[in-house]
C-alpha atoms as a PDB file:
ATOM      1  CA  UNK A   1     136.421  32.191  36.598  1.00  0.00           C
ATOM      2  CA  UNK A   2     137.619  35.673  37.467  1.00  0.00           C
ATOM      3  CA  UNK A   3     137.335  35.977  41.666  1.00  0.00           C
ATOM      4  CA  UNK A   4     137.629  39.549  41.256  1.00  0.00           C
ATOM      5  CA  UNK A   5     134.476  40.152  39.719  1.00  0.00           C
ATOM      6  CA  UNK A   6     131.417  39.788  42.005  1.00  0.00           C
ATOM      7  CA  UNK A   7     128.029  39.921  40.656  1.00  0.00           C
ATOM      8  CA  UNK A   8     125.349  40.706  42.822  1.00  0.00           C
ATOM      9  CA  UNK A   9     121.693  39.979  42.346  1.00  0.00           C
ATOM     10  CA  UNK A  10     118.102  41.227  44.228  1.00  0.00           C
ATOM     11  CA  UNK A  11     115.007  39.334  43.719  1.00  0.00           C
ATOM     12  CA  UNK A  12     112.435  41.620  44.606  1.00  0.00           C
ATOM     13  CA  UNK A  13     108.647  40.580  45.507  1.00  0.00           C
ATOM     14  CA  UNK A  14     106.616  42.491  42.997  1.00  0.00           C
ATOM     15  CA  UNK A  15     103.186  41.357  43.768  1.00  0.00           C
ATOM     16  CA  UNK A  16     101.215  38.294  44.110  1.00  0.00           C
ATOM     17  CA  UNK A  17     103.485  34.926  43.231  1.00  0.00           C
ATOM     18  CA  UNK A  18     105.629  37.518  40.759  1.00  0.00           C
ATOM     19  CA  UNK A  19     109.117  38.324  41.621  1.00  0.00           C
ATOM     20  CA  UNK A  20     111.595  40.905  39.541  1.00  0.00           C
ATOM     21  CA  UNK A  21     115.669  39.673  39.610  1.00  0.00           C
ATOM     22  CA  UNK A  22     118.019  42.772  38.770  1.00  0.00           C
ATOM     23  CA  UNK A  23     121.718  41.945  38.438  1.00  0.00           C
ATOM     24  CA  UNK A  24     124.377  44.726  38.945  1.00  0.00           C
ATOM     25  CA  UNK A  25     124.990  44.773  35.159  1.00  0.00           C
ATOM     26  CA  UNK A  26     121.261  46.124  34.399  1.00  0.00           C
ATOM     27  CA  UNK A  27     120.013  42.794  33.763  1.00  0.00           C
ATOM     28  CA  UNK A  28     116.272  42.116  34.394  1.00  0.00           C
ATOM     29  CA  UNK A  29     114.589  38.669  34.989  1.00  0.00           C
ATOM     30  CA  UNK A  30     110.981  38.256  35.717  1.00  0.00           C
ATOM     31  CA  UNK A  31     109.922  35.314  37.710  1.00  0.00           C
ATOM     32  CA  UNK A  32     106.666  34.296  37.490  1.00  0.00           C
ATOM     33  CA  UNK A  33     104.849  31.228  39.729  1.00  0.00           C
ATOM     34  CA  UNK A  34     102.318  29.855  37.292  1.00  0.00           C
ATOM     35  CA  UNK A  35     100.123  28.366  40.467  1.00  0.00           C
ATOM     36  CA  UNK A  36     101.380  24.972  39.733  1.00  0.00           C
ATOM     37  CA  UNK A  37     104.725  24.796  41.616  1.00  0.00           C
ATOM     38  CA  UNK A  38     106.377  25.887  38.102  1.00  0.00           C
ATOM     39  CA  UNK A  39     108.210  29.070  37.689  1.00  0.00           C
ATOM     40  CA  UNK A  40     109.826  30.438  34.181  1.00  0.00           C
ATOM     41  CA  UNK A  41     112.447  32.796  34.415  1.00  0.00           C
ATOM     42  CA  UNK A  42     113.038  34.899  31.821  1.00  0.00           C
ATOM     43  CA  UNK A  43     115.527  37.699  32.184  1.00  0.00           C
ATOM     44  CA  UNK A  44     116.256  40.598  29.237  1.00  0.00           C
ATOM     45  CA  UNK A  45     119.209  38.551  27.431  1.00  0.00           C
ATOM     46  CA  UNK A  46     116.474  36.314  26.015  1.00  0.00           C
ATOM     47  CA  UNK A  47     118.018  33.564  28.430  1.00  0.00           C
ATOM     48  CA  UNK A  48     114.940  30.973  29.157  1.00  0.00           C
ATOM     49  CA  UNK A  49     114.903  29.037  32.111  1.00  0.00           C
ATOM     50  CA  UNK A  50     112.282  27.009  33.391  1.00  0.00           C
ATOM     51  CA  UNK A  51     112.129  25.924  36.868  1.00  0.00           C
ATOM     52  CA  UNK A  52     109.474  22.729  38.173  1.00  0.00           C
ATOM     53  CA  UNK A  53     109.075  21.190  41.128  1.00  0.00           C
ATOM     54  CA  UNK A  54     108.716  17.711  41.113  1.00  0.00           C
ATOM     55  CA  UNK A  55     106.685  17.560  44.731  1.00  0.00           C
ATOM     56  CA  UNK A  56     109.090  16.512  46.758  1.00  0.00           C
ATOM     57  CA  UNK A  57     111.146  19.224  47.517  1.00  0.00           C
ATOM     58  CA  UNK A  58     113.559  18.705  44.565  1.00  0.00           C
ATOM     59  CA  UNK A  59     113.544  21.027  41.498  1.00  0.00           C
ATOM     60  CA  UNK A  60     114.877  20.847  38.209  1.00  0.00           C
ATOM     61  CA  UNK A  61     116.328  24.255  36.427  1.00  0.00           C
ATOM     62  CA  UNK A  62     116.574  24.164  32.320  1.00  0.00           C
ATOM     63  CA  UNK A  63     117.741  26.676  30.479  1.00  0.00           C
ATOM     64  CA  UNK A  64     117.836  27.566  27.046  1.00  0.00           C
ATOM     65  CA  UNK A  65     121.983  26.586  26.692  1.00  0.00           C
ATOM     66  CA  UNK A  66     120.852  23.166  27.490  1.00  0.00           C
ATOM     67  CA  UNK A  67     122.167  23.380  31.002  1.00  0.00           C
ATOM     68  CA  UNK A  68     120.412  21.623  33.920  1.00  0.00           C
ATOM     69  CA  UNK A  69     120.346  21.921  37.470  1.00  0.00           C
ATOM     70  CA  UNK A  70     119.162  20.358  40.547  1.00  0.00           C
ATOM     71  CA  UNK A  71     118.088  21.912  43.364  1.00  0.00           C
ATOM     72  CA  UNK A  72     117.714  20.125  46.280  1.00  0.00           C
ATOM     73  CA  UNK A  73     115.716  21.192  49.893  1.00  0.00           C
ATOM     74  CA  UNK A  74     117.560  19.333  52.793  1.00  0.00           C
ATOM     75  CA  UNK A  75     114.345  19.301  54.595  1.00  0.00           C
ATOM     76  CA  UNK A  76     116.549  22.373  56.881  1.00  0.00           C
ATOM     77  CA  UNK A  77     115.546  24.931  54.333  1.00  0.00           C
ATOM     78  CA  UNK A  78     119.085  24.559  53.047  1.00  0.00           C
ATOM     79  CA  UNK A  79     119.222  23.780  49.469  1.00  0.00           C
ATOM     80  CA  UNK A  80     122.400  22.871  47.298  1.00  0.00           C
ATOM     81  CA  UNK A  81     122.146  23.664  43.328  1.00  0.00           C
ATOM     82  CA  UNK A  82     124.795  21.737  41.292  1.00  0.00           C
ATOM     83  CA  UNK A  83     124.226  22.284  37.368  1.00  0.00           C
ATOM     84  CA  UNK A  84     126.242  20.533  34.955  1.00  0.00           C
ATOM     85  CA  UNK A  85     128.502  22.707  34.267  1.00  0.00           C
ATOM     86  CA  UNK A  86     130.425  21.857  37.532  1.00  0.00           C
ATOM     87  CA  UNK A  87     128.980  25.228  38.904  1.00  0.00           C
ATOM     88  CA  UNK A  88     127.865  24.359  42.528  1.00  0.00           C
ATOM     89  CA  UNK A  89     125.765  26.605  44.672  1.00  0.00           C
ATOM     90  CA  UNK A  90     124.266  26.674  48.600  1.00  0.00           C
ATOM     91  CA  UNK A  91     120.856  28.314  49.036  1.00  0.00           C
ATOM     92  CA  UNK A  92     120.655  28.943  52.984  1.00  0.00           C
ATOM     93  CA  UNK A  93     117.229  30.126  54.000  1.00  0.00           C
ATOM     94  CA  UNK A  94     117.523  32.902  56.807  1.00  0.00           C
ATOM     95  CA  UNK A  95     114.492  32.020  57.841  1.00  0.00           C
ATOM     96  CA  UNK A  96     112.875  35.482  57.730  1.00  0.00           C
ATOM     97  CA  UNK A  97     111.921  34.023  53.826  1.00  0.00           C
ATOM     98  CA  UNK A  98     115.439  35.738  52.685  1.00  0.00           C
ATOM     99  CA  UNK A  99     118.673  33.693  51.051  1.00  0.00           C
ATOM    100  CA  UNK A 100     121.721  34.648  50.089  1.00  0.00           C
ATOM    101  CA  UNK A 101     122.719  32.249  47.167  1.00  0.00           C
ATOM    102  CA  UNK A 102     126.875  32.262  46.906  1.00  0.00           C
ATOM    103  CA  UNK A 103     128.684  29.797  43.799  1.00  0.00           C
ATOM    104  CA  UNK A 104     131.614  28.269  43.392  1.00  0.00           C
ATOM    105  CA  UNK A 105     132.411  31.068  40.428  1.00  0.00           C
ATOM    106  CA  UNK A 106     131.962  33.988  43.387  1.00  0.00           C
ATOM    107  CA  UNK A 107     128.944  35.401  42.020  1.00  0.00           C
ATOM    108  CA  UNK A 108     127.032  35.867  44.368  1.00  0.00           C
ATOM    109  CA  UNK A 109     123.009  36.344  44.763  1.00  0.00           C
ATOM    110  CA  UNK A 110     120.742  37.695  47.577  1.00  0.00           C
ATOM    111  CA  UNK A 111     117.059  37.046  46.799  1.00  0.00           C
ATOM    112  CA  UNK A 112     113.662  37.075  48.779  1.00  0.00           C
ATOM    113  CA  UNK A 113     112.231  32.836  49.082  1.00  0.00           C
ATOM    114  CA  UNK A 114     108.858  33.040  47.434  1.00  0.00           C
ATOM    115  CA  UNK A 115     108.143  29.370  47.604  1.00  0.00           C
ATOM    116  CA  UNK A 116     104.866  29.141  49.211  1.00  0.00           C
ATOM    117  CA  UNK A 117     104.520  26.118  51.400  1.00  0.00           C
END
């Protein structure tokens, strides 16, 4: 993992349960809440990922390299996302519905919360 290079992301509410993610090196996801607490992210590199809530405040994220995350709410609106790749993440909730999601790997994300409680 190469500290020097930073990557910086902006989730942007695009309308009604649809959200837009645009990376610093052009790359587009769309996010889209099906109305069934499950989300499928799907960004430009034809990289897949499907996120579902399980109902209790724990989330699983699959993408299509086979790699699998957890994402767990702390009940603070703090969440910690480890994946299997050894790639751990905190997701801090401002509380103003805005997060700034840093990793391990310094790549770091700062997205608007869209989960609709």
């Amino acid at each position: 993992m190469n500290k020097a290079q930073l990557s910086k992301y902006t989730l942007t509410d695009t309308g009604f349960r649809v959200a837009k993610l645009v990376d610093t090196d052009c790359r587009v996801a769309t996010l889209t809440d099906t109305g069934c607490r499950v989300a499928t992210l799907t960004d430009t590199g034809c990289r897949v990922a499907t996120l579902t809530d399980t109902g209790c405040r724990v989330a699983k994220l699959v993408d299509t390299d086979c790699r699998v995350g957890t994402l767990t709410d702390t009940g603070c609106r703090v969440a910690t996302l480890t994946d299997t790749g050894c790639r751990v993440a905190t997701l801090s909730d401002t509380g103003c519905r805005v997060a700034t999601l840093t990793d391990t790997g310094c790549r770091v994300a700062s997205h608007r919360d869209l989960i609709k409680e």
